[in-house]
N, C-alpha and C. Protein backbone atom coordinates (compact mmCIF):
# COMPACT_ATOMS: atom_id res chain seq x y z
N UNK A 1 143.86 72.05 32.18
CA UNK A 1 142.86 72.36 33.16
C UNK A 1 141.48 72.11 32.60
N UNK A 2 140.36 71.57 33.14
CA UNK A 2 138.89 71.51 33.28
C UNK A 2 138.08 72.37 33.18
N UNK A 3 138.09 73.31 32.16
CA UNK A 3 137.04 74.33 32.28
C UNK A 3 135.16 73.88 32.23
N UNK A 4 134.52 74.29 33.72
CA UNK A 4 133.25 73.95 33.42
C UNK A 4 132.03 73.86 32.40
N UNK A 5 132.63 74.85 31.47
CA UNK A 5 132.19 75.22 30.59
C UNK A 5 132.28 74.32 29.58
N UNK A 6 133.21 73.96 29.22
CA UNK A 6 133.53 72.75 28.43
C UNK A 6 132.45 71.29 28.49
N UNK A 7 132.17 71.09 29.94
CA UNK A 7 131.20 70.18 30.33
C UNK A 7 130.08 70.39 29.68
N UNK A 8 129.53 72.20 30.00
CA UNK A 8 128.24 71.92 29.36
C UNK A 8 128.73 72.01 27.70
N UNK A 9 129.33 72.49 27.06
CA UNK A 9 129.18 72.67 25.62
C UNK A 9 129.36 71.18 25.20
N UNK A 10 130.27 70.14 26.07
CA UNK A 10 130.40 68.90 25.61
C UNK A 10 129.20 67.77 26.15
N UNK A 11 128.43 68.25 26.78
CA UNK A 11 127.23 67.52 26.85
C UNK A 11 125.88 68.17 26.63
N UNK A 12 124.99 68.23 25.78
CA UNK A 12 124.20 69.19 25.34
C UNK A 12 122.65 68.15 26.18
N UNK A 13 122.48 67.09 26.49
CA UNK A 13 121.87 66.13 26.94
C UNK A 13 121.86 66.63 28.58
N UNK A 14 122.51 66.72 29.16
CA UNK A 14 122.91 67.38 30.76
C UNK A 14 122.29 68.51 30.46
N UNK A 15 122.37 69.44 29.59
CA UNK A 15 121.84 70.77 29.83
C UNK A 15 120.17 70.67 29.34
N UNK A 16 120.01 70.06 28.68
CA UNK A 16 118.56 69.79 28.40
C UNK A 16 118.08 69.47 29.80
N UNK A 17 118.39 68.33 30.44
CA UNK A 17 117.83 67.51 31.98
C UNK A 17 118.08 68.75 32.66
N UNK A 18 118.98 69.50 32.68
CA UNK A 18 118.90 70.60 34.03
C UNK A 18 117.84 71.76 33.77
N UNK A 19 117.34 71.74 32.49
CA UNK A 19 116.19 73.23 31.68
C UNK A 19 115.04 72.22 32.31
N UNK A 20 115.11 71.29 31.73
CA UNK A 20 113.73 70.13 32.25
C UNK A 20 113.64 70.26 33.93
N UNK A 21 114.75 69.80 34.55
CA UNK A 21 114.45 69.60 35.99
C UNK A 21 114.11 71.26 36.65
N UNK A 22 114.91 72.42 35.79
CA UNK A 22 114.00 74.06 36.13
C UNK A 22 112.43 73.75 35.89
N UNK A 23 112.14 73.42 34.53
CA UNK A 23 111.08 73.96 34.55
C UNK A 23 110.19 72.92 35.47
N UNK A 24 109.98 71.71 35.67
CA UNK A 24 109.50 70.67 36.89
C UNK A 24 109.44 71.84 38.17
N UNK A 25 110.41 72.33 38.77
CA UNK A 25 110.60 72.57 39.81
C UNK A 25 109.69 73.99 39.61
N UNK A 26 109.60 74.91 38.71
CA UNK A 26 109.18 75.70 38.18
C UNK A 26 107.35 75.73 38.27
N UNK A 27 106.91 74.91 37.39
CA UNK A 27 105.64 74.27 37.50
C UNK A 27 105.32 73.56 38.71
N UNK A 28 105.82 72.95 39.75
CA UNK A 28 105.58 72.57 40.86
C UNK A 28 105.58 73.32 41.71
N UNK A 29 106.19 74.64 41.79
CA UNK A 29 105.76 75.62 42.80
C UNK A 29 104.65 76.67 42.23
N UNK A 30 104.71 76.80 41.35
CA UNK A 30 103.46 76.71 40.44
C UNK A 30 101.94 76.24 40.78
N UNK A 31 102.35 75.21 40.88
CA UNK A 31 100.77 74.63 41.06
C UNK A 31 100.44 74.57 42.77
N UNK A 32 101.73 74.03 43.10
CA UNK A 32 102.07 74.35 44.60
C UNK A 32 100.85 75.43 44.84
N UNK A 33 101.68 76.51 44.67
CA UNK A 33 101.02 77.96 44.99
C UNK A 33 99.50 78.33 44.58
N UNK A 34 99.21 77.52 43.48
CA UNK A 34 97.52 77.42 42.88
C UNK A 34 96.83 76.72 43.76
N UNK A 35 97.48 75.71 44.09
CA UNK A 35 96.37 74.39 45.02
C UNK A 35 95.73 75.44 46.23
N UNK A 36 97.14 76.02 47.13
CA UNK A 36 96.92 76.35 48.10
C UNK A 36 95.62 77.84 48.25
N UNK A 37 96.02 78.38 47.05
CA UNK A 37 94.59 79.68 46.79
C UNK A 37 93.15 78.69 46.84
N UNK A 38 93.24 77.50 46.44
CA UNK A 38 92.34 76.62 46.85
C UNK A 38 92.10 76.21 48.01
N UNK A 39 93.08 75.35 48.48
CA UNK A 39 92.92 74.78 49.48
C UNK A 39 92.70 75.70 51.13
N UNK A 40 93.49 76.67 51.16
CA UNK A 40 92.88 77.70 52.32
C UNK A 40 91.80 77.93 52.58
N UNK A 41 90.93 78.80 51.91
CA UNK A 41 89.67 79.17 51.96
C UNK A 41 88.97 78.06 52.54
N UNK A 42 88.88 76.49 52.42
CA UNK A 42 88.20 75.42 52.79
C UNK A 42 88.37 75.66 53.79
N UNK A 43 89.96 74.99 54.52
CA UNK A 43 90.82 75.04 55.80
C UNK A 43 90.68 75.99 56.55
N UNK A 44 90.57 77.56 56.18
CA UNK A 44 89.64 77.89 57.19
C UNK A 44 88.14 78.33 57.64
N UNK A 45 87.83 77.86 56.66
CA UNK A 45 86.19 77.48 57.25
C UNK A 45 86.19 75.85 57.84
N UNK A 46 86.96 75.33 57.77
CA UNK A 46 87.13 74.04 58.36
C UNK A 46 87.51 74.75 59.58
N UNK A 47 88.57 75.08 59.80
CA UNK A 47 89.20 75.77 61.53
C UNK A 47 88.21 76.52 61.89
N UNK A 48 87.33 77.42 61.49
CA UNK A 48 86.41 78.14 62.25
C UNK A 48 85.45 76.86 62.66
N UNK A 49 85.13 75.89 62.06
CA UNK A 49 83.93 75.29 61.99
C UNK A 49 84.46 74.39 63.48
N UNK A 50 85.66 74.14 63.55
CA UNK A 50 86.24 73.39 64.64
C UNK A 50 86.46 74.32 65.96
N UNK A 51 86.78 75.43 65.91
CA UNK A 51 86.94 76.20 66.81
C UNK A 51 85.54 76.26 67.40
N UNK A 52 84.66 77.07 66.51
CA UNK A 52 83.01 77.17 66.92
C UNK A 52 82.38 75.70 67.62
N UNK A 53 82.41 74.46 67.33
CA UNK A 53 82.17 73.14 68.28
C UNK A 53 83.16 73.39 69.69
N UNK A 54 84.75 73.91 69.53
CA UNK A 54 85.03 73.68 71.05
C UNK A 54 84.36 74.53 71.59
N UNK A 55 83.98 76.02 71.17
CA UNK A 55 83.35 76.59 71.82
C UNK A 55 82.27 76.48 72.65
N UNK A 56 81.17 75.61 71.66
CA UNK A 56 80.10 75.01 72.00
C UNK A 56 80.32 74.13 72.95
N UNK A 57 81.02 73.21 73.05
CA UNK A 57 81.95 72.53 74.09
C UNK A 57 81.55 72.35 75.47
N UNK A 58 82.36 73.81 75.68
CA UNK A 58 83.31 74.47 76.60
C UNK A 58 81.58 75.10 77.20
N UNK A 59 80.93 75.82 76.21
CA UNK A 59 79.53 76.58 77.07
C UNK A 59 78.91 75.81 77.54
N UNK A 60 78.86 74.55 76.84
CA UNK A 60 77.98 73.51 77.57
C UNK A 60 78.50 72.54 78.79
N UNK A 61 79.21 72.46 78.98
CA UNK A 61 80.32 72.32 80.17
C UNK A 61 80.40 73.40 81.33
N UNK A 62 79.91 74.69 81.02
CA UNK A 62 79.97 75.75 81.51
C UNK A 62 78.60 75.42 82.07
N UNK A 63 77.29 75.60 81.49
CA UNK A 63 76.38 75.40 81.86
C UNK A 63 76.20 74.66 82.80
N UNK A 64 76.77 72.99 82.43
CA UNK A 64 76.24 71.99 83.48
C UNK A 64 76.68 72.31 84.82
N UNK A 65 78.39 73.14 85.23
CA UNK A 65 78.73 73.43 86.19
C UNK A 65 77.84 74.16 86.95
N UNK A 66 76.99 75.23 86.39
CA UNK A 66 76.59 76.06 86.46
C UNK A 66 74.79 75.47 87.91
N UNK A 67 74.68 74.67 86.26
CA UNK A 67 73.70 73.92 87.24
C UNK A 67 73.80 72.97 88.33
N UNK A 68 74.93 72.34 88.32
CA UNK A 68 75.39 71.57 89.85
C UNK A 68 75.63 72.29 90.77
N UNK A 69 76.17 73.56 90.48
CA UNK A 69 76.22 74.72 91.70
C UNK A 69 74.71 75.20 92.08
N UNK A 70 74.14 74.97 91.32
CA UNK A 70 72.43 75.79 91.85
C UNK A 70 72.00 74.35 92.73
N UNK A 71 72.09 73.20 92.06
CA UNK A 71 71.82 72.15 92.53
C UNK A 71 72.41 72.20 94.13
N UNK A 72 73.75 72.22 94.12
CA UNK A 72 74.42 71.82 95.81
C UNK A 72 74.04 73.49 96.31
N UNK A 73 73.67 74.54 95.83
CA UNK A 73 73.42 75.47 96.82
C UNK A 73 72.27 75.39 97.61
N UNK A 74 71.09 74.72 96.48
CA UNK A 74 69.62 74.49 97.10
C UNK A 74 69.73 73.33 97.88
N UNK A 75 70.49 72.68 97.54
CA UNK A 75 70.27 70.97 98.63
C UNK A 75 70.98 71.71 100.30
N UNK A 76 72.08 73.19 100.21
CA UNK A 76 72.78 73.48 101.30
C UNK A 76 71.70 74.38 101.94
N UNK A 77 71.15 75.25 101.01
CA UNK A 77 69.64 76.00 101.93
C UNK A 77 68.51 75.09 102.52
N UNK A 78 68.62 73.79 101.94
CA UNK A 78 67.05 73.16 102.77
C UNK A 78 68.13 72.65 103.99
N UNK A 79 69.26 72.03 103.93
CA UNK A 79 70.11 71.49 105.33
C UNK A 79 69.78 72.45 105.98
N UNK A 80 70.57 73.96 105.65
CA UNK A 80 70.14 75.24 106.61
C UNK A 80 68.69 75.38 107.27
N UNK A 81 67.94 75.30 106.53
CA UNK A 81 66.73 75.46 106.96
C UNK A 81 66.12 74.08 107.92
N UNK A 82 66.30 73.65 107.57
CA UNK A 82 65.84 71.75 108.44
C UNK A 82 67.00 72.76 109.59
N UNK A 83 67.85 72.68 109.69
CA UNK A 83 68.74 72.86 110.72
C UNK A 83 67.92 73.96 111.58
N UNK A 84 67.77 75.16 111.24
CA UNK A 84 66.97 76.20 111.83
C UNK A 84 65.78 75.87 112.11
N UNK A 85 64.98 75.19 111.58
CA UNK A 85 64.02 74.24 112.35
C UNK A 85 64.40 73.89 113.61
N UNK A 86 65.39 72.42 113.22
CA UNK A 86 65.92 71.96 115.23
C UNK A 86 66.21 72.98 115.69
N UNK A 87 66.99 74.01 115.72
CA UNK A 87 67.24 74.84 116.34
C UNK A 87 66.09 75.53 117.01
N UNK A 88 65.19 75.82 116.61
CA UNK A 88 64.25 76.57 117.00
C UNK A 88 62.90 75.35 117.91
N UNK A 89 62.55 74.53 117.12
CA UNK A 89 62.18 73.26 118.31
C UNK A 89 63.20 73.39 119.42
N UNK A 90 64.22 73.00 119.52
CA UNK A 90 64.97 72.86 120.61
C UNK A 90 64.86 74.14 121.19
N UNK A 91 65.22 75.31 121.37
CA UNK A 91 64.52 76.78 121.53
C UNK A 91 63.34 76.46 122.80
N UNK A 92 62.26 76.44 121.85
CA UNK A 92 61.08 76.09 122.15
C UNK A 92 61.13 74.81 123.43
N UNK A 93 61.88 73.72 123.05
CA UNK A 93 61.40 72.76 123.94
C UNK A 93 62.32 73.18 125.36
N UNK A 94 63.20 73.88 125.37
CA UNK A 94 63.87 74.80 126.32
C UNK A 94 63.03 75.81 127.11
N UNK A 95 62.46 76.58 126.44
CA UNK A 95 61.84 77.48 126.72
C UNK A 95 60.76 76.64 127.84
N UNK A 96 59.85 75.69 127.07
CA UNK A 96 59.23 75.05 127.91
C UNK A 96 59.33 74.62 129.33
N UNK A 97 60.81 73.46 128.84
CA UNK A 97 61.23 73.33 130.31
C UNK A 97 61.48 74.51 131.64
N UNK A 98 62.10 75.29 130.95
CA UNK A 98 62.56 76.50 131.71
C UNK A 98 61.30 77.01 132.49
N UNK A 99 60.36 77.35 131.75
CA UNK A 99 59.51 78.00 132.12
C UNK A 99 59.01 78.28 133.25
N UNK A 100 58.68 77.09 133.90
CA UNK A 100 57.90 77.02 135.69
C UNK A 100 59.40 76.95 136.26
N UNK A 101 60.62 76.97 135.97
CA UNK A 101 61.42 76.70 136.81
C UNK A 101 62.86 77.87 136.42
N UNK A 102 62.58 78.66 136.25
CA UNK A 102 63.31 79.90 135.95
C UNK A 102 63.81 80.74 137.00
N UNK A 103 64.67 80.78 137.58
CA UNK A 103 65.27 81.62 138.91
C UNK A 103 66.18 82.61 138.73
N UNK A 104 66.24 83.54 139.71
CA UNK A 104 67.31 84.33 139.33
C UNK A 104 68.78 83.86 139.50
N UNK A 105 69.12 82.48 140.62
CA UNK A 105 70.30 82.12 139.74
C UNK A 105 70.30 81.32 138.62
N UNK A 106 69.22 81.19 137.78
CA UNK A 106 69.53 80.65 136.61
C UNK A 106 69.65 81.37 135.50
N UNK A 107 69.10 82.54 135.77
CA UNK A 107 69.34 83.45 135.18
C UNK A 107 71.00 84.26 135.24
N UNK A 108 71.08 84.29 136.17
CA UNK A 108 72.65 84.90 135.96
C UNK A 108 73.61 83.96 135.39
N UNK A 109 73.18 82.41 135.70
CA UNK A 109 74.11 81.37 134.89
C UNK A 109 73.79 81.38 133.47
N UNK A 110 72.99 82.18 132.95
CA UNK A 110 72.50 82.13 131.13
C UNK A 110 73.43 83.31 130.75
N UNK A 111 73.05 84.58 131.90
CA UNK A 111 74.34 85.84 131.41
C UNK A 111 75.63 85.26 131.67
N UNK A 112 76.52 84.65 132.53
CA UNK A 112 77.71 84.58 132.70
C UNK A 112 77.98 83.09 131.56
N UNK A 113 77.13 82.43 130.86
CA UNK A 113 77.24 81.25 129.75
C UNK A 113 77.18 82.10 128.33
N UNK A 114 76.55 83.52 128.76
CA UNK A 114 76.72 84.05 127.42
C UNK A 114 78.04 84.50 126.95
N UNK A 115 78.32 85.30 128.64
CA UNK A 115 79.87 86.11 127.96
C UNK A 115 80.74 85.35 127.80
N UNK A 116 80.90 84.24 127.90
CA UNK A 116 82.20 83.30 127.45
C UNK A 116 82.24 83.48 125.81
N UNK A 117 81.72 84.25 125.21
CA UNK A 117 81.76 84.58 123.49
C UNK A 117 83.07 85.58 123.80
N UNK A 118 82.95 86.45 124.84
CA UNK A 118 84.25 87.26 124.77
C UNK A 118 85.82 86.40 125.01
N UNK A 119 86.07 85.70 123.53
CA UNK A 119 87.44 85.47 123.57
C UNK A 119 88.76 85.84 123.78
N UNK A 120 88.72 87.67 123.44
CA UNK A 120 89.66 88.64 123.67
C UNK A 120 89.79 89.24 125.06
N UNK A 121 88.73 88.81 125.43
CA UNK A 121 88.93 89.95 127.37
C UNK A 121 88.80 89.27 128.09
N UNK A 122 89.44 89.33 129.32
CA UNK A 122 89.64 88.50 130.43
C UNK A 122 88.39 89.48 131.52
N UNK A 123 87.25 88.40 132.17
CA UNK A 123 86.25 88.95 132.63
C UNK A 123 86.20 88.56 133.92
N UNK A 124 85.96 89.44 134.79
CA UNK A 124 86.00 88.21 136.71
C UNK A 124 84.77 88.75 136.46
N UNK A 125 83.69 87.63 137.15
CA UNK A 125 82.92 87.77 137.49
C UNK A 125 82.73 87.96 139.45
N UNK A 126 81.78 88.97 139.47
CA UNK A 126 81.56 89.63 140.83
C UNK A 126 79.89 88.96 141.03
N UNK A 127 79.63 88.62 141.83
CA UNK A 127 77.94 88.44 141.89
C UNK A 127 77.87 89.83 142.82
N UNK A 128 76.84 90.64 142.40
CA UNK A 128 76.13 91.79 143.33
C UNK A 128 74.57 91.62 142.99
N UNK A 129 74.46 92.68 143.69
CA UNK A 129 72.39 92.51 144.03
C UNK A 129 72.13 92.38 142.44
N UNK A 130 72.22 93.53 141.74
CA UNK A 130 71.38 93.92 140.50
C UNK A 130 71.58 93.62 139.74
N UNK A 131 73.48 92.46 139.42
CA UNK A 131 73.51 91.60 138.54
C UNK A 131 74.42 92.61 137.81
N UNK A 132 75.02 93.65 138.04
CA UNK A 132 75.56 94.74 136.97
C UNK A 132 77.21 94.39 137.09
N UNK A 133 78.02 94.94 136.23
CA UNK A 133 78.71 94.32 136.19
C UNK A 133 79.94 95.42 137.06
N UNK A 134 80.81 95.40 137.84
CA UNK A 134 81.72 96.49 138.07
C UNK A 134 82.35 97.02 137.60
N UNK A 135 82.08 98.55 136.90
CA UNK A 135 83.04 99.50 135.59
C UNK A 135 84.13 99.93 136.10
N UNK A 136 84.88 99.72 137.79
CA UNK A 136 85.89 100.23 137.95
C UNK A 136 87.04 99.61 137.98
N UNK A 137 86.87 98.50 137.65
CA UNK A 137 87.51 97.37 137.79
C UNK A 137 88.91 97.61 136.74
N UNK A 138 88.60 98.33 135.88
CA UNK A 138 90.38 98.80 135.08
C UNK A 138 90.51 100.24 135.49
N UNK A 139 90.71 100.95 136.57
CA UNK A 139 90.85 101.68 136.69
C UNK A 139 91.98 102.23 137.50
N UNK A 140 92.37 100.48 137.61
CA UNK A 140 94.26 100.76 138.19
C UNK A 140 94.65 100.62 136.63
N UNK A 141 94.50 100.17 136.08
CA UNK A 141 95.11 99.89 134.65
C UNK A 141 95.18 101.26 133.88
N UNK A 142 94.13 102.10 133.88
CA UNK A 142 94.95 103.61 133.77
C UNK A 142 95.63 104.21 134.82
N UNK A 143 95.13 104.41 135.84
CA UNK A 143 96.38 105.41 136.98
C UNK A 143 97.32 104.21 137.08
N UNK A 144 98.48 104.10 136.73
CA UNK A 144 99.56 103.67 137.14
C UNK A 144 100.10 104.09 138.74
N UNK A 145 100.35 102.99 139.88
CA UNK A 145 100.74 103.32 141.24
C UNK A 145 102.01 104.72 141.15
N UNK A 146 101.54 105.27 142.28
CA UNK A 146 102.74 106.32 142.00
C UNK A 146 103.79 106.04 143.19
């Protein structure tokens, strides 16, 4: 039988290369482990130094948004305003026309052009003298016929 042992006592050259290839491996994690007490400390002041630019980045990106929104809000207040202008010329140039020629049925056609805003209620219109409107008009809608 092959005892392992035999191998190393019969090769003394093999056991030297395997003490050699310990201590290599030995000293290489070794220095391994030295470099890196070095090399960290750089690496992360390198990573902060990279993090801190995206940051910078990202605020300045932030900013410009910032200012295109002030930009399209003010360009949307002068539209508004130019707009409320025509609106109010037109107003005015209404008013004008109207003026010498204003009647009381034109007047009830401005109240009955107004209430068409009531989308939810169904409205009959009644013409009477004073223009008022008739409040009894749901008042089958509570007494139910008996």
């Amino acid at each position: 039988m092959y005892n392992n042992n035999q191998m190393f006592n019969n090769s003394p050259d093999l056991r030297m290369k395997i003490v050699k290839a310990g201590v290599w491996c030995v000293s290489g994690i070794v220095l391994l482990i030295v470099a890196m007490a070095f090399i960290r400390p750089w690496y992360n002041v390198w990573s902060q130094e990279m993090e801190g630019k995206a940051e910078f980045a990202k605020a300045e990106q932030n900013r410009k948004i910032k200012i295109e929104e002030a930009r399209a809000n003010l360009e949307a207040e002068k539209l508004n305003a130019q707009a409320e202008v025509e609106r109010a010329k037109g107003a005015a140039e209404a008013i004008r026309i109207e003026n010498g020629s204003i009647t009381p049925t034109y007047i009830q056609y401005l109240w009955v052009r107004q209430q068409s805003d009531l989308n939810d209620k169904t409205v009959i219109y009644v013409p009477t003298e004073s223009n008022l409107p008739i409040l009894e008009s749901t008042r089958l809608l509570d007494n139910p016929k008996e």
